[in-house]
Protein backbone atom coordinates (compact mmCIF):
# COMPACT_ATOMS: atom_id res chain seq x y z
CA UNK A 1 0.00 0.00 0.00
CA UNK A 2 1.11 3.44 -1.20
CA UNK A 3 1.72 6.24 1.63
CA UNK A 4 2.78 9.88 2.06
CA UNK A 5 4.64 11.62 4.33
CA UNK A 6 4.56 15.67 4.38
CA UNK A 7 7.19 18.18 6.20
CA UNK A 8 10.14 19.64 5.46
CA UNK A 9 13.03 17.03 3.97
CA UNK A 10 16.58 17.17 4.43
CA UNK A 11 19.00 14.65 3.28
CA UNK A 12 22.38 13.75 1.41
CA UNK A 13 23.64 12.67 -1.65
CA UNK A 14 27.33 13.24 -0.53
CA UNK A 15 29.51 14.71 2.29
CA UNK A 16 28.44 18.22 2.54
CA UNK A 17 31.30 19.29 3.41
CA UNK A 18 33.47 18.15 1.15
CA UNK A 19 34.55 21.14 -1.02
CA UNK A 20 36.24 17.90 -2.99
CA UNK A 21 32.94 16.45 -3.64
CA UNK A 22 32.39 17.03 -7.71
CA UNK A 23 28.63 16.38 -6.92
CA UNK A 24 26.73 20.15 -7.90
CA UNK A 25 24.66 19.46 -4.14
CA UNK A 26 25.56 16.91 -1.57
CA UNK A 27 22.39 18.38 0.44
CA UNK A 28 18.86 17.98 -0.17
CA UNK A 29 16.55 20.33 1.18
CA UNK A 30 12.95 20.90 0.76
CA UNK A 31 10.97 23.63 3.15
CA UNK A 32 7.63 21.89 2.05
CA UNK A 33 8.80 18.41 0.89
CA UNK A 34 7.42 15.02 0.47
CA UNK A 35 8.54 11.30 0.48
CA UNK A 36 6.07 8.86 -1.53
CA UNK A 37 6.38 5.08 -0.32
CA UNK A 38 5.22 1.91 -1.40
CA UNK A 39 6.11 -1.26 0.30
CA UNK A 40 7.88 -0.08 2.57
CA UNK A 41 10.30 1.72 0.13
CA UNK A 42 10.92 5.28 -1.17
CA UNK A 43 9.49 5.91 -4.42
CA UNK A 44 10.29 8.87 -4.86
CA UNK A 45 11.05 12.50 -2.47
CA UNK A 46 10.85 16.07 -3.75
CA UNK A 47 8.50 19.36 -3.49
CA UNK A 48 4.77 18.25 -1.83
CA UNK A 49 2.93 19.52 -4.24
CA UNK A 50 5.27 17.68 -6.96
CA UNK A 51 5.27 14.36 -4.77
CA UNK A 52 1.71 14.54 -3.79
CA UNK A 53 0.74 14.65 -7.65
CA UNK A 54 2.72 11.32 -8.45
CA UNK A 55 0.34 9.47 -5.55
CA UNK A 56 -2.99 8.09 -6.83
CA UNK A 57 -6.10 9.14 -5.26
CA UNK A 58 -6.83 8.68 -1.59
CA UNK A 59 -3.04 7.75 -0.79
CA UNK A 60 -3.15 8.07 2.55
CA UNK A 61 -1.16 11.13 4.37
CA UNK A 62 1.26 11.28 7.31
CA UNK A 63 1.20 15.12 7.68
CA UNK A 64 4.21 16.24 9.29
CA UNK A 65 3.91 19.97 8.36
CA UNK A 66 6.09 22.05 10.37
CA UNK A 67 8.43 19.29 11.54
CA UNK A 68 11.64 18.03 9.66
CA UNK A 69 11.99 14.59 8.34
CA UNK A 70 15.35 12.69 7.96
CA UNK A 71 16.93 9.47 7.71
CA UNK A 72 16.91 7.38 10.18
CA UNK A 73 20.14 7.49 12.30
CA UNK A 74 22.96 5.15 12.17
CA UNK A 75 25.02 4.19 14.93
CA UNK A 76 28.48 2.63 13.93
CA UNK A 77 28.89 1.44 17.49
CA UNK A 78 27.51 -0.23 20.51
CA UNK A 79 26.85 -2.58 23.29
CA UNK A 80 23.78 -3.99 24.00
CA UNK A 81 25.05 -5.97 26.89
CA UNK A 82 26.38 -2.61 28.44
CA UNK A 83 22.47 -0.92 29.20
CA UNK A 84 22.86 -1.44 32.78
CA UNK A 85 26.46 -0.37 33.06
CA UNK A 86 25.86 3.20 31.46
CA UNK A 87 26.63 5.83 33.91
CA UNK A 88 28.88 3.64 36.02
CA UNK A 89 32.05 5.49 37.26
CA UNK A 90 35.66 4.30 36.61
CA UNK A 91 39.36 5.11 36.61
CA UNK A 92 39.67 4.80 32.76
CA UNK A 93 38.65 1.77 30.38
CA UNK A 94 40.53 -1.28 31.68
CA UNK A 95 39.25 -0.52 35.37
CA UNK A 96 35.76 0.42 34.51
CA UNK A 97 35.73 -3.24 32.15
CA UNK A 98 36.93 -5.31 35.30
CA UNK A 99 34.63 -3.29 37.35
CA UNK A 100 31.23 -3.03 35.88
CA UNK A 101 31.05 -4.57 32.07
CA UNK A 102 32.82 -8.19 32.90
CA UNK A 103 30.32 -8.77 35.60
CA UNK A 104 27.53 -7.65 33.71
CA UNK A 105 28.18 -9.43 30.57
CA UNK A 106 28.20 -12.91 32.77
CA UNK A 107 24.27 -12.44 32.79
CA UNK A 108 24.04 -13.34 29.34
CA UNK A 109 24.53 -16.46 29.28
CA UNK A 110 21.07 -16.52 30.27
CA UNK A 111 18.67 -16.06 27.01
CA UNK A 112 15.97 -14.95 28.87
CA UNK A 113 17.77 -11.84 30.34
CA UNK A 114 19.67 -11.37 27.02
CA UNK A 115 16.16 -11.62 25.27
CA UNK A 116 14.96 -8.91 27.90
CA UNK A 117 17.66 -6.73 27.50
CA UNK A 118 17.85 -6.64 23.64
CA UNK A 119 13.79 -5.62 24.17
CA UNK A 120 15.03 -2.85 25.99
CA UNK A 121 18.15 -1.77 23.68
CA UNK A 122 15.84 -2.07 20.99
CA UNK A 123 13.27 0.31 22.03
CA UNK A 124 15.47 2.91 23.55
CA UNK A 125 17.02 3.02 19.52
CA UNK A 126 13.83 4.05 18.66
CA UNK A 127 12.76 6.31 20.98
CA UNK A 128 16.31 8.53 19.54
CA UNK A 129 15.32 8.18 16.41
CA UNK A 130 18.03 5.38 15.50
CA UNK A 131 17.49 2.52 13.09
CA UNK A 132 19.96 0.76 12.06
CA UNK A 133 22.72 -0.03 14.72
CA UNK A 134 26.25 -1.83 15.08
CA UNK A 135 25.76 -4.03 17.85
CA UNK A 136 28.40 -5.80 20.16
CA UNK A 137 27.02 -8.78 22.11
CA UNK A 138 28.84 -10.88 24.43
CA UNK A 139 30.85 -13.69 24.29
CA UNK A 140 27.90 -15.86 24.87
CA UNK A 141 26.17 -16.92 20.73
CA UNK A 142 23.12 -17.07 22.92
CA UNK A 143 23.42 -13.65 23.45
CA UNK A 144 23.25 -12.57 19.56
CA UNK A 145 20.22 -15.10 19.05
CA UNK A 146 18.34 -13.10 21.58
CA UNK A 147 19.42 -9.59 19.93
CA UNK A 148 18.48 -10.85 16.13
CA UNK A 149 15.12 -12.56 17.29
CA UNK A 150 14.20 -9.19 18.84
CA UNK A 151 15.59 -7.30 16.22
CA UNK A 152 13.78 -9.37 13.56
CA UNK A 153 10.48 -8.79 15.50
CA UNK A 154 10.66 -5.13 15.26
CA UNK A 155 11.66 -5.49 11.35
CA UNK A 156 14.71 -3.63 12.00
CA UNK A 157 18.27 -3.36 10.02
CA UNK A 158 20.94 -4.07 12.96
CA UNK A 159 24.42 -5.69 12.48
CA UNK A 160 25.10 -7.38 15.02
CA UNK A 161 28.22 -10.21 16.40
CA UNK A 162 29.66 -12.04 19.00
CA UNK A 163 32.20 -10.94 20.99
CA UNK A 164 35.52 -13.06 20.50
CA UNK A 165 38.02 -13.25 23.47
CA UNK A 166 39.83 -16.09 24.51
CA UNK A 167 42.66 -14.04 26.92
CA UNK A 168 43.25 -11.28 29.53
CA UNK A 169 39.47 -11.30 30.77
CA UNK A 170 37.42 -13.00 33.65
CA UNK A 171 37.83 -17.02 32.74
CA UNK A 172 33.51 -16.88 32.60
CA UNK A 173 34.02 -15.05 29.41
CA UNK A 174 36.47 -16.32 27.99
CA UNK A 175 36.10 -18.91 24.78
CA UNK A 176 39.01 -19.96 22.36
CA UNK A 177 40.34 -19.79 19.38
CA UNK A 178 38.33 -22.50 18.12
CA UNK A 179 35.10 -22.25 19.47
CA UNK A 180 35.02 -18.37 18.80
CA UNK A 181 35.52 -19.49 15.34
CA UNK A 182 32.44 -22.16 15.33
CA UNK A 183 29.96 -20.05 17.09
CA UNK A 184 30.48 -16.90 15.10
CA UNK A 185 30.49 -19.35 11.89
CA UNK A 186 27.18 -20.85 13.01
CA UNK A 187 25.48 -17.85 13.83
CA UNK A 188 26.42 -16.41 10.39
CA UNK A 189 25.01 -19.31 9.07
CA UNK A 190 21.45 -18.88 11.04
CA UNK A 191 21.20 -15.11 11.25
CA UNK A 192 23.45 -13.34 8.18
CA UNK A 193 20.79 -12.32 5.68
CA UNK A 194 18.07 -13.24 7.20
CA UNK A 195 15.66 -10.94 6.56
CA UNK A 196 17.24 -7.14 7.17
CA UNK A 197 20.06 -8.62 9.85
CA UNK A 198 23.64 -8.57 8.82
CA UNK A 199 26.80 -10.72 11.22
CA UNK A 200 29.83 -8.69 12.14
CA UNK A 201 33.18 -10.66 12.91
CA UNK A 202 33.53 -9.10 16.61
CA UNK A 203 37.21 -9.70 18.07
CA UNK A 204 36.92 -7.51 21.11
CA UNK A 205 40.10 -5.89 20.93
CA UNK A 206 43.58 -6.66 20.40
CA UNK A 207 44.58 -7.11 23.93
CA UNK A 208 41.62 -10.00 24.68
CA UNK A 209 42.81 -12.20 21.37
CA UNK A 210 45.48 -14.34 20.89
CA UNK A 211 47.63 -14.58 17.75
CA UNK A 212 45.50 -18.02 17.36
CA UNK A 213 42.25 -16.18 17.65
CA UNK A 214 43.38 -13.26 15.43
CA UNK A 215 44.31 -15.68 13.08
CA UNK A 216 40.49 -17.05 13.64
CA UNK A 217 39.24 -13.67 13.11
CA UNK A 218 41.23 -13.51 9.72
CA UNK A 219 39.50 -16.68 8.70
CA UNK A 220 36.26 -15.90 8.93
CA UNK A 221 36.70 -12.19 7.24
CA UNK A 222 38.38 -14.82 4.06
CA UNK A 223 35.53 -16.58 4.10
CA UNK A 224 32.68 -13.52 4.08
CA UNK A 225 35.06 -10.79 2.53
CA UNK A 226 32.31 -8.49 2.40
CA UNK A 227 31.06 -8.81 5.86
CA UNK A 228 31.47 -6.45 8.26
CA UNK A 229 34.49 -6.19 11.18
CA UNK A 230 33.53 -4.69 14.17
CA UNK A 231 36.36 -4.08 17.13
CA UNK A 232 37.73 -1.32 19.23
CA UNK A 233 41.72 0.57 18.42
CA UNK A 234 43.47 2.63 20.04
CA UNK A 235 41.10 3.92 22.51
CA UNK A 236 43.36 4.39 25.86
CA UNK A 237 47.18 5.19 25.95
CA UNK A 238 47.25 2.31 28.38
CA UNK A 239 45.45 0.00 26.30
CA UNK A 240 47.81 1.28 23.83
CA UNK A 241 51.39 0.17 25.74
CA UNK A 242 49.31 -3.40 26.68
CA UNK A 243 48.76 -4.25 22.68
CA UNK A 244 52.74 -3.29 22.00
CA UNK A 245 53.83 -5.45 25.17
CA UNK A 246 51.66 -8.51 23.71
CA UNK A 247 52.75 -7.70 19.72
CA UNK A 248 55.69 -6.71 19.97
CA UNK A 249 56.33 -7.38 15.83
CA UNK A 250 53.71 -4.80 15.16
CA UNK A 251 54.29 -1.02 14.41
CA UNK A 252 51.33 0.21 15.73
CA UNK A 253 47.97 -1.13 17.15
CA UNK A 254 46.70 -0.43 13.53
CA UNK A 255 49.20 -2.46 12.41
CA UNK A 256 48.25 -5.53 14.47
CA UNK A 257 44.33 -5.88 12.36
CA UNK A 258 46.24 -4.97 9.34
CA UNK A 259 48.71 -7.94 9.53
CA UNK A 260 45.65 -10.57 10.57
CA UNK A 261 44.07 -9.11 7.21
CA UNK A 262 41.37 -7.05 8.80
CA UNK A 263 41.62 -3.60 7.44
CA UNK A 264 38.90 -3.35 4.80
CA UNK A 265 35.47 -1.62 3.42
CA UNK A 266 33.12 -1.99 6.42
CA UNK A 267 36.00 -2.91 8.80
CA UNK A 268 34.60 -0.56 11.40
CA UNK A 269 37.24 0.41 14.45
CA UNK A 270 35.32 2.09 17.53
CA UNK A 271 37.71 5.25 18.97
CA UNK A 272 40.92 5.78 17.00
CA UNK A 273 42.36 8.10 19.48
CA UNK A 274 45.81 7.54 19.56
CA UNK A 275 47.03 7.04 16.28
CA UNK A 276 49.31 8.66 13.99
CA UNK A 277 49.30 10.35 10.06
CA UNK A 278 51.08 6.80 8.95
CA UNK A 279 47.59 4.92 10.41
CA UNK A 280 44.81 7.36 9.35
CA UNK A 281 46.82 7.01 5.92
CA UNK A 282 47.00 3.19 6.09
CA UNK A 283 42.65 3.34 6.79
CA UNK A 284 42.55 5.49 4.12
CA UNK A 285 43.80 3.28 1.66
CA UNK A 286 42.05 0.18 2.83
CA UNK A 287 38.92 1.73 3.22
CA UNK A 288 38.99 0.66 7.06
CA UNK A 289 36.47 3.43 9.44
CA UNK A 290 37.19 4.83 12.59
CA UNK A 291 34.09 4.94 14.45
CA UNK A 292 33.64 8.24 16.28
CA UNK A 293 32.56 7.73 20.27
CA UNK A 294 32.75 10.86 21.47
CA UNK A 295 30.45 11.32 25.00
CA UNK A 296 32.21 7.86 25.70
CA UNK A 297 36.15 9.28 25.22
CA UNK A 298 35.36 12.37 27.29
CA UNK A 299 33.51 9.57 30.19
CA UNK A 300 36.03 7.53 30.28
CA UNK A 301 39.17 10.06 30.06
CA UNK A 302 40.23 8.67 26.70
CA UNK A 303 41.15 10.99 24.80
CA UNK A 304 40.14 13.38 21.71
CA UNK A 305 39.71 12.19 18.15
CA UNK A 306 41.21 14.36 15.76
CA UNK A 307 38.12 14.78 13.23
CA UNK A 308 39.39 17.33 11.24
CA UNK A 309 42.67 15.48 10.42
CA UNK A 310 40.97 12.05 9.96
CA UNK A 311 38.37 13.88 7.14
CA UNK A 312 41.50 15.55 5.54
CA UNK A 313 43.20 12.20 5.37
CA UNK A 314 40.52 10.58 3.90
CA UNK A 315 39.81 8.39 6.60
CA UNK A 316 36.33 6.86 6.68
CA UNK A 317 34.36 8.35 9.32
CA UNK A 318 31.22 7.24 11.04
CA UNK A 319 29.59 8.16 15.01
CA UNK A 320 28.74 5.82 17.48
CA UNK A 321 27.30 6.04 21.01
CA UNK A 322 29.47 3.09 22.25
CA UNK A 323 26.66 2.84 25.10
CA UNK A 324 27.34 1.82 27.87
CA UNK A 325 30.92 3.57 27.66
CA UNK A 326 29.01 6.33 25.96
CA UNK A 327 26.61 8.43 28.03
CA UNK A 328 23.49 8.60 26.05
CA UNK A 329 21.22 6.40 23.50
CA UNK A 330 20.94 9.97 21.65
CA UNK A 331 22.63 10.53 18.48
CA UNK A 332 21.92 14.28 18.64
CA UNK A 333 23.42 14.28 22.08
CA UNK A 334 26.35 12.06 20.75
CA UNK A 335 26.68 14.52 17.59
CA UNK A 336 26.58 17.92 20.40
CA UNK A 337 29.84 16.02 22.06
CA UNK A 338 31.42 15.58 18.64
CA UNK A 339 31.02 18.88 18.01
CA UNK A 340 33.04 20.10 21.06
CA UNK A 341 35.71 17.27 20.62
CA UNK A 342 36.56 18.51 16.97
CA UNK A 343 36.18 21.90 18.13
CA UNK A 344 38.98 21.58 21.23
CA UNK A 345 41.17 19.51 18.52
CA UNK A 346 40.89 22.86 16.28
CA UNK A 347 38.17 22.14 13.66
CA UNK A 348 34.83 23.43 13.70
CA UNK A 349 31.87 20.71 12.41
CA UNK A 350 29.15 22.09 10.64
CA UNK A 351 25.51 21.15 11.66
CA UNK A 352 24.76 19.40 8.09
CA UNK A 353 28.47 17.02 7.99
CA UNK A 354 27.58 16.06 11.34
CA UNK A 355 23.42 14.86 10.41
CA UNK A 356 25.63 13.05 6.99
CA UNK A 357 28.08 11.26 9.14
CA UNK A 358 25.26 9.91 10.93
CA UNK A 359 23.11 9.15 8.24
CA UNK A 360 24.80 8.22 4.74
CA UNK A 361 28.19 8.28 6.24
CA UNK A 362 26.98 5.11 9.07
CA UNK A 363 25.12 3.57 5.92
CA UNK A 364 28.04 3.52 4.17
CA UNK A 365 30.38 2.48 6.63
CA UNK A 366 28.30 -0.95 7.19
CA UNK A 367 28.09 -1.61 3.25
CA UNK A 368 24.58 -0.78 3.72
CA UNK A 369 24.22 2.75 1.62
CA UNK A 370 22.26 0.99 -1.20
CA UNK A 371 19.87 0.49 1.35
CA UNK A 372 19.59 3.04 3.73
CA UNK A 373 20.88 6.56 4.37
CA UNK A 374 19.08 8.77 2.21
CA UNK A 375 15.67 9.38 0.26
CA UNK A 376 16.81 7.71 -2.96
CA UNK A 377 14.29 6.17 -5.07
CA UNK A 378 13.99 2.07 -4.12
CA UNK A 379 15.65 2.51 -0.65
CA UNK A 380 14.26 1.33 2.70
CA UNK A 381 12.07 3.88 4.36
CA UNK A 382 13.67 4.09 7.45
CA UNK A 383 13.46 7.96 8.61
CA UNK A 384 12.61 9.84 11.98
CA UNK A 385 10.56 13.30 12.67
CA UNK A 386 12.50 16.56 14.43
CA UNK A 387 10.02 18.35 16.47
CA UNK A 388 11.29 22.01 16.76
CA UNK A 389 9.37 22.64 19.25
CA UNK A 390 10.12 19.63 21.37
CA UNK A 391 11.00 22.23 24.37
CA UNK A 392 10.72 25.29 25.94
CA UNK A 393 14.11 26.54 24.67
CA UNK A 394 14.52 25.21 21.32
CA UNK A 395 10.81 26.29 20.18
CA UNK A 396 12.19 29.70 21.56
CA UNK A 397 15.66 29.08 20.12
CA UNK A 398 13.81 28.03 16.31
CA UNK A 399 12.03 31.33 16.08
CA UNK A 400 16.03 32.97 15.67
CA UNK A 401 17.28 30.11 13.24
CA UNK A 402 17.01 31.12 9.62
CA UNK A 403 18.40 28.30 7.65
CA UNK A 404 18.30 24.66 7.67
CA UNK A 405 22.39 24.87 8.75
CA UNK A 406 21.30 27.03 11.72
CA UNK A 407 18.14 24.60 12.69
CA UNK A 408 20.00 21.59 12.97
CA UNK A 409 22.44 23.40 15.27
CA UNK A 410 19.72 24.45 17.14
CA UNK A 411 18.87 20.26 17.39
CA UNK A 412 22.65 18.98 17.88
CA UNK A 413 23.08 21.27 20.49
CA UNK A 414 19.77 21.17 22.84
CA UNK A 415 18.03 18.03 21.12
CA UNK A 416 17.73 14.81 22.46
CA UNK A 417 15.22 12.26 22.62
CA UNK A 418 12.50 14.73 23.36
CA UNK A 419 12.91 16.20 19.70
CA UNK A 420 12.29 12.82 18.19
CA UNK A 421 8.87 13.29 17.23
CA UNK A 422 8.29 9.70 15.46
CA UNK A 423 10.42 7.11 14.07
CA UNK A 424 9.74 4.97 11.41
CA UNK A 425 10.74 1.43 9.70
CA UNK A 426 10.32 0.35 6.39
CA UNK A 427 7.48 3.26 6.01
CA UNK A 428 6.06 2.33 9.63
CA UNK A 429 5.36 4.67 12.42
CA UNK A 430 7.28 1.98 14.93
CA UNK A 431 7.28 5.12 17.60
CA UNK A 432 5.67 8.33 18.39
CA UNK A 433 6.43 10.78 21.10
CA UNK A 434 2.19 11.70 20.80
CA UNK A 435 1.58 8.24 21.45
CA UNK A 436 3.65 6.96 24.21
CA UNK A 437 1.12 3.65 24.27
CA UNK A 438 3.19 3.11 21.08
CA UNK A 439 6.49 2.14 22.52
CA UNK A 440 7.94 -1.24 20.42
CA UNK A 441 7.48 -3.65 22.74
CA UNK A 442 4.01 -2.75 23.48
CA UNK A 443 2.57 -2.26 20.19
CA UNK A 444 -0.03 -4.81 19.58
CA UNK A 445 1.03 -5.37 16.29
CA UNK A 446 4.24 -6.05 17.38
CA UNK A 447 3.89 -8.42 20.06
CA UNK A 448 1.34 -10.32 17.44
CA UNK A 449 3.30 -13.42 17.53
CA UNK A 450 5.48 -12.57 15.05
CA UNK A 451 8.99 -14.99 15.21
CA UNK A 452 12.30 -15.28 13.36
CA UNK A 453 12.34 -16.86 10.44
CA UNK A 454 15.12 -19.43 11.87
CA UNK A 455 14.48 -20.44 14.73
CA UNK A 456 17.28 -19.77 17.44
CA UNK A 457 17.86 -22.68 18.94
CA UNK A 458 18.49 -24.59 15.54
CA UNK A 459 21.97 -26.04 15.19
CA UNK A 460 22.71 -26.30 11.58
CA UNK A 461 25.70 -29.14 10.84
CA UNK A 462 28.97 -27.33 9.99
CA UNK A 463 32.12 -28.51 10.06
CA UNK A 464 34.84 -26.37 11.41
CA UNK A 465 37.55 -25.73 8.84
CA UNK A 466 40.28 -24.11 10.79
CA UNK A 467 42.30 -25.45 14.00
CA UNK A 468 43.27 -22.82 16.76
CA UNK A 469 46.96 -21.55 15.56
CA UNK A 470 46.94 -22.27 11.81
CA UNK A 471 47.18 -19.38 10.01
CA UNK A 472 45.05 -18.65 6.69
């Protein structure tokens, strides 16, 4: 069935700012725009009146007048298992891991609490307006059966992987080289394409892998070269010193993924702090992305990521909440920090590169840009409503903003989950702020009985075809 959605449209064909870009406009922008959708896909977007005159008859209207609409937002990185450990103090990364995420992830190696949490992830994504999410989950595969069944419920895009870790972490965690390699294996085999769920290859980090399970890690990315890598570099100077103690062959951090063959398109890396000009250079040219955490670098002391440099380099660049590191669900929260990082390292963001990086730019980053990201006729209808009037102070802030540069300022910097005025999937209203009886998990046609497509608990018969220690 055919549908229309009215209000003003922003979104982008390109990085808009990228003086580079040969493209004559990177943004679109219509005051009084419309999208036209049909099966849960764009048709086409433009001017209403031009839209509206494309639609037969009677298509039913979502009027939105007044309000912006915009892709759905991306987030290049996060923890689902972390929810109850956000806003938990600690003396930098490795002591707020042993403190507060180790003991936390141990619960999921129960599916019912796994299944309960992902519930809750899930609809906290869509009460800020996100859609489509990079998802850690534990070491536990149980743990990423529960997150795609819920996931697959909602009808939502998430990548999602378990965590691989076999060394320097509580022994309840820890797997090995071999059986990280046949659970992730399997659950690519039950969950990778099914339906709008994509696997990610998910060594933690450097410091929790052996060479053996590196060497894992490299077989599976042989084996799905287009899949997506998700892991953390370079986040903590201490981290830092551990990975050259335990590789002492490498150059850098970087250069420890690079040499297991896991720099790549859609090889996302959460942080990227403490790098150098020879790295950024080195993810340039393999197309590798540094995944931008910015309320969780300032949380946790980390450090600063140098935007500005990274974007000159070329460096694929994406944002992620890194939750529960991270402070907030919100990617307009997430996108105010990232404003003040870049602007203490010396480069000033504007409003519409910072909306791109977390729209097209997070598309692109997970291979998924011919999906999602934009309005582009045939993609996936994923796309959220900005209420500017969603307080006190940014209704009163709106009446001074005169262009669509100076509105979404006015969002990033005040916004939060309050300006989120309705989210949709695949052209459906899965959340609205007027309708708080609407949340996910209590819509009745979401709770209608609806299950995966594979079941969870099915164990499909594949042989291993690597032994811990043999390199690919």
């Amino acid at each position: 069935m055919a549908q229309l959605i009215r209000g003003e449209v922003l979104h982008f064909l390109g990085d808009p700012g990228d003086v580079r870009d040969a493209r004559p406009a990177a943004t679109v922008h219509f005051d009084d725009g419309g999208l036209l959708i049909e099966a849960g896909r764009i048709v086409c977007c433009g001017a209403w009146r031009e839209v509206q005159a494309m639609a037969a008859p009677g298509t039913p209207v979502d009027d939105h007048s007044g309000k912006l609409v915009l892709p759905g937002f991306v987030d290049t990185h996060t923890h689902y298992p972390q929810t109850d450990v956000i806003a938990s103090p600690g003396h930098g990364l490795m002591d707020w891991l042993d403190r507060y995420t180790f003991p936390a992830e141990r619960q999921f190696a129960d599916p019912a609490w796994s299944t309960e949490v992902a519930e809750f992830f899930c609809d906290e994504l869509l009460r800020n307006g996100t859609t489509t999410a990079l998802v850690f989950g534990t070491v536990h595969p149980q743990s990423v059966d529960a997150f795609f069944a819920v996931a697959q419920r909602r009808g939502l895009r998430m990548v999602a992987g378990k965590v691989m870790m076999d060394r320097n972490c509580p022994e309840y965690l820890r797997d090995t080289a071999q059986s990280s390699y046949d659970d992730s294996k399997r659950l690519i085999e039950r969950w990778h394409g099914v339906g709008r769920l994509r696997y990610a290859i998910t060594p933690r980090f450097a410091i929790t892998s052996s060479e053996a399970q590196m060497e894992a890690a490299a077989a599976l990315a042989a084996a799905w070269p287009g899949m997506v890598i998700h892991s953390h570099m370079a986040e903590n100077e201490a981290e830092v010193a551990t990975v050259r103690a335990l590789f002492p062959w490498s150059r850098s951090y970087l250069d420890v993924y690079d040499h297991y063959g896991l720099l790549r398109p859609h090889a996302v890396y959460a942080h990227c702090l403490h790098i150098n000009d020879e790295d950024r250079q080195r993810m340039a040219q393999t197309g590798a992305v540094a995944a931008f955490s910015p309320t969780s670098n300032l949380f946790l002391g980390s450090g600063l990521f140098d935007l500005g440099r990274a974007l000159d380099l070329n460096v694929p660049v994406s944002v992620g909440t890194d939750v529960g590191g991270g402070t907030s669900f919100s990617m307009l929260r997430t996108l105010a920090a990232a404003y003040q990082v870049a602007h203490l390292k010396g480069y000033v963001l504007p409003a519409q590169r910072a909306v791109w990086l977390a729209t097209l730019a997070g598309a692109a980053a997970l291979g998924l840009d011919g999906e999602i990201g934009n309005f582009a006729p045939g993609k996936e209808a994923d796309f959220i409503v900005l209420d500017p009037a969603a307080t006190p102070l940014i209704a009163r802030r709106m009446k001074g903003a005169a262009t669509i540069e100076e509105k979404l300022f006015v969002w990033l910097t005040l916004g939060d989950d309050r300006a989120i005025s309705a989210t949709y999937v695949m052209g459906e209203a899965k959340w609205r702020r007027s309708d708080q009886r609407m949340e996910p998990g209590k819509d009745p046609d979401m709770k209608s009985g609806m299950e995966p497509d594979i079941e969870p608990d099915i164990e499909p018969d594949i042989e291993p075809d690597i032994e811990p220690g043999r390199s690919s």
